[in-house]
PDB file of N, CA and C in Angstrom:
ATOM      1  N   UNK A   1      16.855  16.489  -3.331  1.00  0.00           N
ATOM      2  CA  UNK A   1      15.603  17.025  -3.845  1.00  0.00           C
ATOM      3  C   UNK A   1      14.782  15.980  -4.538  1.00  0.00           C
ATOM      4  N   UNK A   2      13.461  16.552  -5.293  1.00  0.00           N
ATOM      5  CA  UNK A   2      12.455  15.509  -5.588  1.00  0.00           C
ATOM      6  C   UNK A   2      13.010  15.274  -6.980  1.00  0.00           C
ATOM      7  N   UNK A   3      12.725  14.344  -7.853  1.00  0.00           N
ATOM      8  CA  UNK A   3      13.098  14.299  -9.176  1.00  0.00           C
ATOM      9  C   UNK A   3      13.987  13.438  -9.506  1.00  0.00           C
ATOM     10  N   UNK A   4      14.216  13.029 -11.114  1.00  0.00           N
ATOM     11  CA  UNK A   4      15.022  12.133 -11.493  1.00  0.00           C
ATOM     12  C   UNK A   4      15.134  10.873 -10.639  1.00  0.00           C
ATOM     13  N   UNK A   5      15.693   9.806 -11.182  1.00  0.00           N
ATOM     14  CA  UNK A   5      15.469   8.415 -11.324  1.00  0.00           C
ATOM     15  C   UNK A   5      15.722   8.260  -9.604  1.00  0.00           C
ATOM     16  N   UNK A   6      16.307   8.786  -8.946  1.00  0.00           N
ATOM     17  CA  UNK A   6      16.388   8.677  -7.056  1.00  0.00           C
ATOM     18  C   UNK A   6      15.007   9.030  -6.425  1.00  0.00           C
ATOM     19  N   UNK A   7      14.143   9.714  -7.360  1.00  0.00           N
ATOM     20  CA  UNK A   7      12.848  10.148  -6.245  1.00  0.00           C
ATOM     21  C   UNK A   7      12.220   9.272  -5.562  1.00  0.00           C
ATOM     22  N   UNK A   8      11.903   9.429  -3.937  1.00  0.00           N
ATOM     23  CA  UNK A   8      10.944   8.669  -3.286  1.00  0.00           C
ATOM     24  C   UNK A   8       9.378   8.258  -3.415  1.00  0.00           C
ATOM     25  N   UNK A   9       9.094   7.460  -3.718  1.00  0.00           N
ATOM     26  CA  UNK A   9       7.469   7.336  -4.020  1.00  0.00           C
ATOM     27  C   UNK A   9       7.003   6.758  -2.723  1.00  0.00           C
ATOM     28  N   UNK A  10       6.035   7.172  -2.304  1.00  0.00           N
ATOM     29  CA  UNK A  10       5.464   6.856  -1.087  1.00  0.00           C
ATOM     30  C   UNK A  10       4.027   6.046  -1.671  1.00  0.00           C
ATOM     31  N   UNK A  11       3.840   5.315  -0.511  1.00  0.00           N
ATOM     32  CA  UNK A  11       2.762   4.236  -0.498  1.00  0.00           C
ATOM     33  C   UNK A  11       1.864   4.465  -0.043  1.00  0.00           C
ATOM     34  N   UNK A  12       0.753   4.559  -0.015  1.00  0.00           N
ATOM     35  CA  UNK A  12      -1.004   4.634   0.612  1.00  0.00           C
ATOM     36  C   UNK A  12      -1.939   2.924   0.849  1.00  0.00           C
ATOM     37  N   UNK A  13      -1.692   2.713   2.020  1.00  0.00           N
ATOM     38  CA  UNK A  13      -2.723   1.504   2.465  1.00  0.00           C
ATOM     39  C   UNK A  13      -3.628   1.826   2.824  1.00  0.00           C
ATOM     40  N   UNK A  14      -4.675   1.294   2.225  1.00  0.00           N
ATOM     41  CA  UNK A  14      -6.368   1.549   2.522  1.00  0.00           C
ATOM     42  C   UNK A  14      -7.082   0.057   2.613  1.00  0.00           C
ATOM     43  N   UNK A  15      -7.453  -0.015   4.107  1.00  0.00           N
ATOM     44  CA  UNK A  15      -9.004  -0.613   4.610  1.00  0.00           C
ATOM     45  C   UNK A  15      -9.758  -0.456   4.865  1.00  0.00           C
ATOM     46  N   UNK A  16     -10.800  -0.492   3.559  1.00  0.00           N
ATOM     47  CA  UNK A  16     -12.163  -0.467   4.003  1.00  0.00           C
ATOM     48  C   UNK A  16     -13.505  -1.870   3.236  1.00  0.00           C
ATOM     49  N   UNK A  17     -14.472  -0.906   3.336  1.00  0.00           N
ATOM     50  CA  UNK A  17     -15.119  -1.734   3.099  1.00  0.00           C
ATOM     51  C   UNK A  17     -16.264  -1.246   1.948  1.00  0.00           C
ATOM     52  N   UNK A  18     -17.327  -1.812   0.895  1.00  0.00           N
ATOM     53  CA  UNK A  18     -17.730  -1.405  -0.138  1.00  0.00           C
ATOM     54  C   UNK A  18     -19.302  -1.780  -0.170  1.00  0.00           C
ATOM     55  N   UNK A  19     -20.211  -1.306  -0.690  1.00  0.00           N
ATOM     56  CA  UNK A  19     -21.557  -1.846  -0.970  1.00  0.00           C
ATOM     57  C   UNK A  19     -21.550  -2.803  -2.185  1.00  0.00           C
ATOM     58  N   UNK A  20     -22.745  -3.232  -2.373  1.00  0.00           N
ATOM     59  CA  UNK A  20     -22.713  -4.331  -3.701  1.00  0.00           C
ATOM     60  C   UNK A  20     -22.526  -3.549  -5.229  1.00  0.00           C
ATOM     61  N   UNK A  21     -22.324  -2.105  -4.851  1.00  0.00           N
ATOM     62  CA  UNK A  21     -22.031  -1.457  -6.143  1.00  0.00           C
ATOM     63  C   UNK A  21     -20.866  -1.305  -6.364  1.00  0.00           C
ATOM     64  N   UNK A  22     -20.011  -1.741  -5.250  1.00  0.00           N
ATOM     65  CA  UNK A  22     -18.398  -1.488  -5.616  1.00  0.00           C
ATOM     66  C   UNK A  22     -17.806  -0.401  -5.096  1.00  0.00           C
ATOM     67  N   UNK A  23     -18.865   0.864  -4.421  1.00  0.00           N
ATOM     68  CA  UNK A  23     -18.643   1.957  -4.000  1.00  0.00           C
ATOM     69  C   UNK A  23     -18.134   1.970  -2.097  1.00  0.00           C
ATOM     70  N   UNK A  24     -16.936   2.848  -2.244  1.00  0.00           N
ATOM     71  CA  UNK A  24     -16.389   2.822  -1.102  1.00  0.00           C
ATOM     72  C   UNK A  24     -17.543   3.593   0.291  1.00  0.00           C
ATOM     73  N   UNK A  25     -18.026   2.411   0.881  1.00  0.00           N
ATOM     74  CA  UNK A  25     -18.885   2.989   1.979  1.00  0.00           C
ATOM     75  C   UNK A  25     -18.118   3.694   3.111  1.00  0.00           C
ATOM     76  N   UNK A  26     -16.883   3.641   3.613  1.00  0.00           N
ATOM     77  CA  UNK A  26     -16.141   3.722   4.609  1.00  0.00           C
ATOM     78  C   UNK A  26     -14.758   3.569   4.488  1.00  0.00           C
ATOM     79  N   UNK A  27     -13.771   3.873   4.871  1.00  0.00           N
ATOM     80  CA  UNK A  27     -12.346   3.754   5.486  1.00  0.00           C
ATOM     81  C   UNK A  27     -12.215   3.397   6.808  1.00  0.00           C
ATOM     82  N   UNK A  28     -11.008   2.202   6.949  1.00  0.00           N
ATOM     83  CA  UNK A  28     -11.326   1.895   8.258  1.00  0.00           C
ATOM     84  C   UNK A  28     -10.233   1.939   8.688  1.00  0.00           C
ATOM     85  N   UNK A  29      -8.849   1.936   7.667  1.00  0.00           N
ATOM     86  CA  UNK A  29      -7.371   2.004   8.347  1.00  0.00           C
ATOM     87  C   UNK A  29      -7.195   3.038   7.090  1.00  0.00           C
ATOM     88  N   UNK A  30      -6.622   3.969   7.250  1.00  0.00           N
ATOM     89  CA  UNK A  30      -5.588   4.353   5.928  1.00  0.00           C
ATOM     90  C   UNK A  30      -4.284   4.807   6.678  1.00  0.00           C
ATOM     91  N   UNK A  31      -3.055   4.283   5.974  1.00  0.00           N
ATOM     92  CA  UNK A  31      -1.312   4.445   6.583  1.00  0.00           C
ATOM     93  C   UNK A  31      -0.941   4.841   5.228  1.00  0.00           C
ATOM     94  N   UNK A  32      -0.220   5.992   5.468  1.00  0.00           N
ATOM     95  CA  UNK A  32       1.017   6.331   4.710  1.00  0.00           C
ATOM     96  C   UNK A  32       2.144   5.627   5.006  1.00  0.00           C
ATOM     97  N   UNK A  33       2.700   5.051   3.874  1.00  0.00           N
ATOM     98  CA  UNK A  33       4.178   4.567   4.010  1.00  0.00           C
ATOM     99  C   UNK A  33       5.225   5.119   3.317  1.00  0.00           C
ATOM    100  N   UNK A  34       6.523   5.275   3.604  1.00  0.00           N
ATOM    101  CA  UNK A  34       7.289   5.964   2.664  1.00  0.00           C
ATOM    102  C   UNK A  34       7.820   4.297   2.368  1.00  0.00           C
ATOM    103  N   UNK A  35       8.866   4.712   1.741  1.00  0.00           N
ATOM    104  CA  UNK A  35       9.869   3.691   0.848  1.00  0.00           C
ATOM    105  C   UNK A  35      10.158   2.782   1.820  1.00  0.00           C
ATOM    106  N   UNK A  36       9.715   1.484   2.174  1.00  0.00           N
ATOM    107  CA  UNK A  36      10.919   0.350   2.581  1.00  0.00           C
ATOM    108  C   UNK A  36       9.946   0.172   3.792  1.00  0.00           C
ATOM    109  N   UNK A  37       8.701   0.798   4.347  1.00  0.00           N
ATOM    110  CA  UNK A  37       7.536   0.805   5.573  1.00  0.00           C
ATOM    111  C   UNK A  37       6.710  -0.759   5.261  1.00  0.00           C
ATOM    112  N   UNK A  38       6.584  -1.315   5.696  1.00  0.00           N
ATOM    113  CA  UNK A  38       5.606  -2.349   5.895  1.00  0.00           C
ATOM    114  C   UNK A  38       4.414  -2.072   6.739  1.00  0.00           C
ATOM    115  N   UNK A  39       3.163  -3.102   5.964  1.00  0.00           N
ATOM    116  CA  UNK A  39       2.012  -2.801   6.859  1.00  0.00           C
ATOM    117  C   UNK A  39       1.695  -4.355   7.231  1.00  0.00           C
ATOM    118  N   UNK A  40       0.903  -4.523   8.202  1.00  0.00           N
ATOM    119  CA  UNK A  40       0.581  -6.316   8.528  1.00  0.00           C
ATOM    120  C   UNK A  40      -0.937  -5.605   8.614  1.00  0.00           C
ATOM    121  N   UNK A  41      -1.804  -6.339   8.218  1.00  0.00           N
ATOM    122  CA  UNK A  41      -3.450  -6.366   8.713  1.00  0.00           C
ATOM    123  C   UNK A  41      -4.180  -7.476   9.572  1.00  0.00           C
ATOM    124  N   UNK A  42      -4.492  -6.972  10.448  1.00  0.00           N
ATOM    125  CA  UNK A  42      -5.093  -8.578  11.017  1.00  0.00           C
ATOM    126  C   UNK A  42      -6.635  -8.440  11.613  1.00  0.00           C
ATOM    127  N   UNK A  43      -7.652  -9.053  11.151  1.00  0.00           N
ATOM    128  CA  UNK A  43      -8.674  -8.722  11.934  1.00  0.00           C
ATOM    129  C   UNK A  43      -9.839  -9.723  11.747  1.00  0.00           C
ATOM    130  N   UNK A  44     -11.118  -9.992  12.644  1.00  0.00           N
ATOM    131  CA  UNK A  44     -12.258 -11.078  12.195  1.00  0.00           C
ATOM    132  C   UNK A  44     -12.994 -10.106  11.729  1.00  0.00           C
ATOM    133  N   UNK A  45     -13.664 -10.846  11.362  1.00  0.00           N
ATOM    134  CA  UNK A  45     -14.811 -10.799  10.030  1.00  0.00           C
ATOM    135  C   UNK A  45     -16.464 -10.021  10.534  1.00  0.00           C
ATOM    136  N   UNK A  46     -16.573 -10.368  11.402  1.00  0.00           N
ATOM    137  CA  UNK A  46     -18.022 -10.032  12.001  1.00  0.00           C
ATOM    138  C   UNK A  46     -17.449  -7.809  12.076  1.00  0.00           C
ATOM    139  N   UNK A  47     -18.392  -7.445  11.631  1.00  0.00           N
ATOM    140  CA  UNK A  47     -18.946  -6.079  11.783  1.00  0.00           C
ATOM    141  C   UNK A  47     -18.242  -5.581  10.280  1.00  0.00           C
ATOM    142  N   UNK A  48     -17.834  -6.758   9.690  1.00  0.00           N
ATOM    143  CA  UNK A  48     -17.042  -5.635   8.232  1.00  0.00           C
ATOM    144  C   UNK A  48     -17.525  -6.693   6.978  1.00  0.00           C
ATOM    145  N   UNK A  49     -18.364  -6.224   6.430  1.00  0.00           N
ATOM    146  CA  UNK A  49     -18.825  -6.850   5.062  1.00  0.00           C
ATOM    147  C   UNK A  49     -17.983  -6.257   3.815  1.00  0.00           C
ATOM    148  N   UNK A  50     -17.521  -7.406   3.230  1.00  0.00           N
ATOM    149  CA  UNK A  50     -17.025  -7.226   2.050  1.00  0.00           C
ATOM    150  C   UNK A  50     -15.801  -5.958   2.422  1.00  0.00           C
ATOM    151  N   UNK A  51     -15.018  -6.356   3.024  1.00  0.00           N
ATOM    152  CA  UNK A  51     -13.757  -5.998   3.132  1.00  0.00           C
ATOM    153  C   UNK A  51     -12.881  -5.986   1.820  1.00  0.00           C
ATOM    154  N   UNK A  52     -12.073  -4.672   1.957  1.00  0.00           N
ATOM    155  CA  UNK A  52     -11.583  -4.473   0.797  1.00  0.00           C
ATOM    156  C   UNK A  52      -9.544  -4.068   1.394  1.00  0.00           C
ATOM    157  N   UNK A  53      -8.669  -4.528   0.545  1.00  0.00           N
ATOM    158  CA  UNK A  53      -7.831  -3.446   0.490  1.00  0.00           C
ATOM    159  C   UNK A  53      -7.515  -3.664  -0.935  1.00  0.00           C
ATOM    160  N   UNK A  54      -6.603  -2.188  -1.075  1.00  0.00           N
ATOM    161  CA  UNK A  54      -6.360  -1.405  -2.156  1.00  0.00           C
ATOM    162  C   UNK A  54      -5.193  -0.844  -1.851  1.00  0.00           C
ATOM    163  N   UNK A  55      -4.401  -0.659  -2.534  1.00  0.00           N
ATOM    164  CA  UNK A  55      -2.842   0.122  -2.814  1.00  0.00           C
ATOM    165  C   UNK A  55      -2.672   0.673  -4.170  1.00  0.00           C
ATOM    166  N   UNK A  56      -2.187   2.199  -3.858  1.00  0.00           N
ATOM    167  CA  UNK A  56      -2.443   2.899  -4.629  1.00  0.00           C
ATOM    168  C   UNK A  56      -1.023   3.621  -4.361  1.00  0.00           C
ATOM    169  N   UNK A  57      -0.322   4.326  -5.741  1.00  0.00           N
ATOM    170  CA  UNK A  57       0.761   5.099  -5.437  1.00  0.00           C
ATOM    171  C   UNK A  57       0.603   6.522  -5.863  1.00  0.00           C
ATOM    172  N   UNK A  58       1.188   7.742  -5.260  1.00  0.00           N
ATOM    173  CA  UNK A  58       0.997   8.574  -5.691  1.00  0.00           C
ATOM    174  C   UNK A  58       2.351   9.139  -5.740  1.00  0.00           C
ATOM    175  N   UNK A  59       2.280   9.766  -7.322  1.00  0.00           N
ATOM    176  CA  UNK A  59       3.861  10.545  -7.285  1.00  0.00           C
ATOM    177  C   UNK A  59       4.122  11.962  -6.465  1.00  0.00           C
ATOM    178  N   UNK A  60       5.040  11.702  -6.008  1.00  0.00           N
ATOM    179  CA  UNK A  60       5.430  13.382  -5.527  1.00  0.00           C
ATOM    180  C   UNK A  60       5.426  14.461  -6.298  1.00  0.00           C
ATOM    181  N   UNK A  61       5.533  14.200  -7.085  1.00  0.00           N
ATOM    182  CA  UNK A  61       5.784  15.652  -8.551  1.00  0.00           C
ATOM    183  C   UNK A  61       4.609  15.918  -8.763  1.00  0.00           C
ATOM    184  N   UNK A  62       3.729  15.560  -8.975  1.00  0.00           N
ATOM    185  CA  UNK A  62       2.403  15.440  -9.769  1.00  0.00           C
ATOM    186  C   UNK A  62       0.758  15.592  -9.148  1.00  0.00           C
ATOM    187  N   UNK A  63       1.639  14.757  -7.895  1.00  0.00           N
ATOM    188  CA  UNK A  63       0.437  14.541  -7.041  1.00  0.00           C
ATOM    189  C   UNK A  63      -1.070  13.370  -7.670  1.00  0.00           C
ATOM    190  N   UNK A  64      -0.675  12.786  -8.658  1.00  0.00           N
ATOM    191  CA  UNK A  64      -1.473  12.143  -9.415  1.00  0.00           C
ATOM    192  C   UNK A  64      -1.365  10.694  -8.722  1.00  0.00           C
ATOM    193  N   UNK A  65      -2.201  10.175  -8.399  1.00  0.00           N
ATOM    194  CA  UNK A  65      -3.011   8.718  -8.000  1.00  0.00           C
ATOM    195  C   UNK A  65      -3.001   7.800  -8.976  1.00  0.00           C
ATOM    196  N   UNK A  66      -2.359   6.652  -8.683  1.00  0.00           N
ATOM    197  CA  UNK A  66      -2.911   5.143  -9.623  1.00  0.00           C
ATOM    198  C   UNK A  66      -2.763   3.812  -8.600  1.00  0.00           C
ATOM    199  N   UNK A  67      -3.749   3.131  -8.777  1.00  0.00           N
ATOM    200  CA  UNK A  67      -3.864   2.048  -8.533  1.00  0.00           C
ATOM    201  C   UNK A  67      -2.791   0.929  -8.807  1.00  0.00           C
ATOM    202  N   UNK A  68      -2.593   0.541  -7.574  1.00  0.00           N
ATOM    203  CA  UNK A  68      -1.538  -0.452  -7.916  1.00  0.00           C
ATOM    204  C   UNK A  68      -2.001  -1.665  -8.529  1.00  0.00           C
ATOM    205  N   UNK A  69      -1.303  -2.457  -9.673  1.00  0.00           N
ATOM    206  CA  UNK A  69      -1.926  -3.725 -10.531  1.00  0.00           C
ATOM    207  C   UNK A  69      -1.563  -4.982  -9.389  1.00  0.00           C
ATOM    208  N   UNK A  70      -2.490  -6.168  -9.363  1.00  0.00           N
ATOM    209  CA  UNK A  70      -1.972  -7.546  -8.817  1.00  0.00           C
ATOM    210  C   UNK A  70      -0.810  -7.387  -8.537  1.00  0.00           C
ATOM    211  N   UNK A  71      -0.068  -7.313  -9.669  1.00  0.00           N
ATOM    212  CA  UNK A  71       1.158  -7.912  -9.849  1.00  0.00           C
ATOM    213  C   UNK A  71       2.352  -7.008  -9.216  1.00  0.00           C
ATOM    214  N   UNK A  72       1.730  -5.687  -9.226  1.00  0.00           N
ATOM    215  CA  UNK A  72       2.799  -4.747  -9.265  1.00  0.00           C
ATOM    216  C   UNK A  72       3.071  -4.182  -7.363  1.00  0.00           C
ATOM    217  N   UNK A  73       1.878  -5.327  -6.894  1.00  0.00           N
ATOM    218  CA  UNK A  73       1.545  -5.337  -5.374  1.00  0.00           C
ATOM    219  C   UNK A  73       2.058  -6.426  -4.752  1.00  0.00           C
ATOM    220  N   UNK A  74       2.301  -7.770  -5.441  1.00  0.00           N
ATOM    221  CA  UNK A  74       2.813  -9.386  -4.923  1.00  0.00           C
ATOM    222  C   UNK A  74       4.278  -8.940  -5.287  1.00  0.00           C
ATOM    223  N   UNK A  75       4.962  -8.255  -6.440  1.00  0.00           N
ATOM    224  CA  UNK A  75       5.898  -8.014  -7.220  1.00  0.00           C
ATOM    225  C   UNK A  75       6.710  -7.057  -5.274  1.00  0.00           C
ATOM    226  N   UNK A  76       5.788  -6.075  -4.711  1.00  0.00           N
ATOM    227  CA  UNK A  76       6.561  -5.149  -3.418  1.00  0.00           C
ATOM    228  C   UNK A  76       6.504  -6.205  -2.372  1.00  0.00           C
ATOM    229  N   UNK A  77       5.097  -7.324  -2.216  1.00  0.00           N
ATOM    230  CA  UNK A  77       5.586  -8.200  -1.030  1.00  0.00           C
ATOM    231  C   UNK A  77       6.718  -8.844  -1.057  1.00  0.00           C
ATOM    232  N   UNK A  78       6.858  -9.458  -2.656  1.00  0.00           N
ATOM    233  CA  UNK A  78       8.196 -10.572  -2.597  1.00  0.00           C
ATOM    234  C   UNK A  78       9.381  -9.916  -2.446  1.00  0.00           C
ATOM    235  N   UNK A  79       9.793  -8.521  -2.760  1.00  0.00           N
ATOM    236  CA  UNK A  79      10.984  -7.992  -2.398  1.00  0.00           C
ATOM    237  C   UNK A  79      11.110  -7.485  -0.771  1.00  0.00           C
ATOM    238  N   UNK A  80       9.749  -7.234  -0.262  1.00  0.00           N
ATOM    239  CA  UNK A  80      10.165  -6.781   1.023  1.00  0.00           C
ATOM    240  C   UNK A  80      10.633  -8.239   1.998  1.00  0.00           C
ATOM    241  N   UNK A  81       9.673  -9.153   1.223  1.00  0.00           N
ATOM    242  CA  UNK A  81      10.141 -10.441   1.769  1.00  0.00           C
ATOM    243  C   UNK A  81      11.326 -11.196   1.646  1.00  0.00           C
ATOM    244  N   UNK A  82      12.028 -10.689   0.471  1.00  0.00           N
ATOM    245  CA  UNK A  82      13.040 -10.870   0.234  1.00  0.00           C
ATOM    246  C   UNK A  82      14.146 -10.461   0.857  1.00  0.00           C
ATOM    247  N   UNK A  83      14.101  -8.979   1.484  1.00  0.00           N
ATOM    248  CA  UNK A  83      15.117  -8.451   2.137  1.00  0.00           C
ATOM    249  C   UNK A  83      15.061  -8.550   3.361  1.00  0.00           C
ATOM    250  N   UNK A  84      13.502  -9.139   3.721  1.00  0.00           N
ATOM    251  CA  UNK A  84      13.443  -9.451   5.389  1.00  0.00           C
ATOM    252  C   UNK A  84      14.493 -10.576   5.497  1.00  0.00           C
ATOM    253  N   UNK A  85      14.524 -11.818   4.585  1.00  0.00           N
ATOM    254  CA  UNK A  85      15.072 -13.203   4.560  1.00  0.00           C
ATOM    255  C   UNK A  85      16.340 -12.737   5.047  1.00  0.00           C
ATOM    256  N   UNK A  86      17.020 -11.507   4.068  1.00  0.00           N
ATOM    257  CA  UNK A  86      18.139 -11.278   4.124  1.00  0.00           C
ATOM    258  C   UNK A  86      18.697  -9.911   5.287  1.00  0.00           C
ATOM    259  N   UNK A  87      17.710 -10.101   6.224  1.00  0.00           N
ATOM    260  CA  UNK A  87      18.151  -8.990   6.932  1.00  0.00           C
ATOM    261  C   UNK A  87      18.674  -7.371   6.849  1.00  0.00           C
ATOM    262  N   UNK A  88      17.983  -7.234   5.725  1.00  0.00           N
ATOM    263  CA  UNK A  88      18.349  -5.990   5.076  1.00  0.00           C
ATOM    264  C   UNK A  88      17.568  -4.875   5.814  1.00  0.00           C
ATOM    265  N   UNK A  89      18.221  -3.867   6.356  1.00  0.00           N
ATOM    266  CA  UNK A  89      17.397  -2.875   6.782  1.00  0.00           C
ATOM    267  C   UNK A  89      16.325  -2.237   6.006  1.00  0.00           C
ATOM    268  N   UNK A  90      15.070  -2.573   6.331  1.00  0.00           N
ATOM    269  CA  UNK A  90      14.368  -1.615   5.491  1.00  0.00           C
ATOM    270  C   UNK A  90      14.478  -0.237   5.463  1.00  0.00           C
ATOM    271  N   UNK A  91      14.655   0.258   6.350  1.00  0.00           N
ATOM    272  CA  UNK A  91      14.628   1.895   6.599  1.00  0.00           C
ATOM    273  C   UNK A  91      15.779   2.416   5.373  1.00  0.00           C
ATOM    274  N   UNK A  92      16.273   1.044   4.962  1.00  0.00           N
ATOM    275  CA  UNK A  92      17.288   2.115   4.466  1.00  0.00           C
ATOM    276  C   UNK A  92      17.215   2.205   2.860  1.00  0.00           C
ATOM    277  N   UNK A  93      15.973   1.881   2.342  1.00  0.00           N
ATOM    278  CA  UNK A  93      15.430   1.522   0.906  1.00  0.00           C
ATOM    279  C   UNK A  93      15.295   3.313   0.566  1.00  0.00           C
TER     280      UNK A  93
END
């Protein structure tokens, strides 16, 4: 079940793109990930101004949204990168 220190938190990747006010004009990818999912982005530049991504987590219990910090986003690459090194199944996070 959901709850206590085992609960799954799932991941939200969002690409899009913004006006000079900062305001989200569009979505251009959004993926749900559960626990241990990787995303790769790859794309040129022509037709997308001021490209944005953003990672954001939302709890299961709550349903409440926060923004993931710098750190708390380089902090999930280096471990997924970490367990790629080491051949660790992700699926099984």
């Amino acid at each position: 079940g959901n709850g206590g220190p085992g609960a799954r938190h799932d991941w939200n990747a969002t690409v899009g793109y913004k006006d000079q006010q900062g305001n989200n004009v569009a979505t251009i990818i959004n993926v749900h990930m559960k626990n241990g999912s990787g995303l790769v982005i790859a794309g040129g530049e022509k037709g997308i101004n001021n490209p944005s991504f953003y990672l954001y987590k939302e709890d299961q219990l709550t349903g409440s949204q926060r923004a993931l910090s710098q750190e708390e986003i380089l902090n999930k690459i280096d471990f997924m990168e970490f367990l790629a090194q080491n051949n660790a199944k992700l699926d099984n996070l």
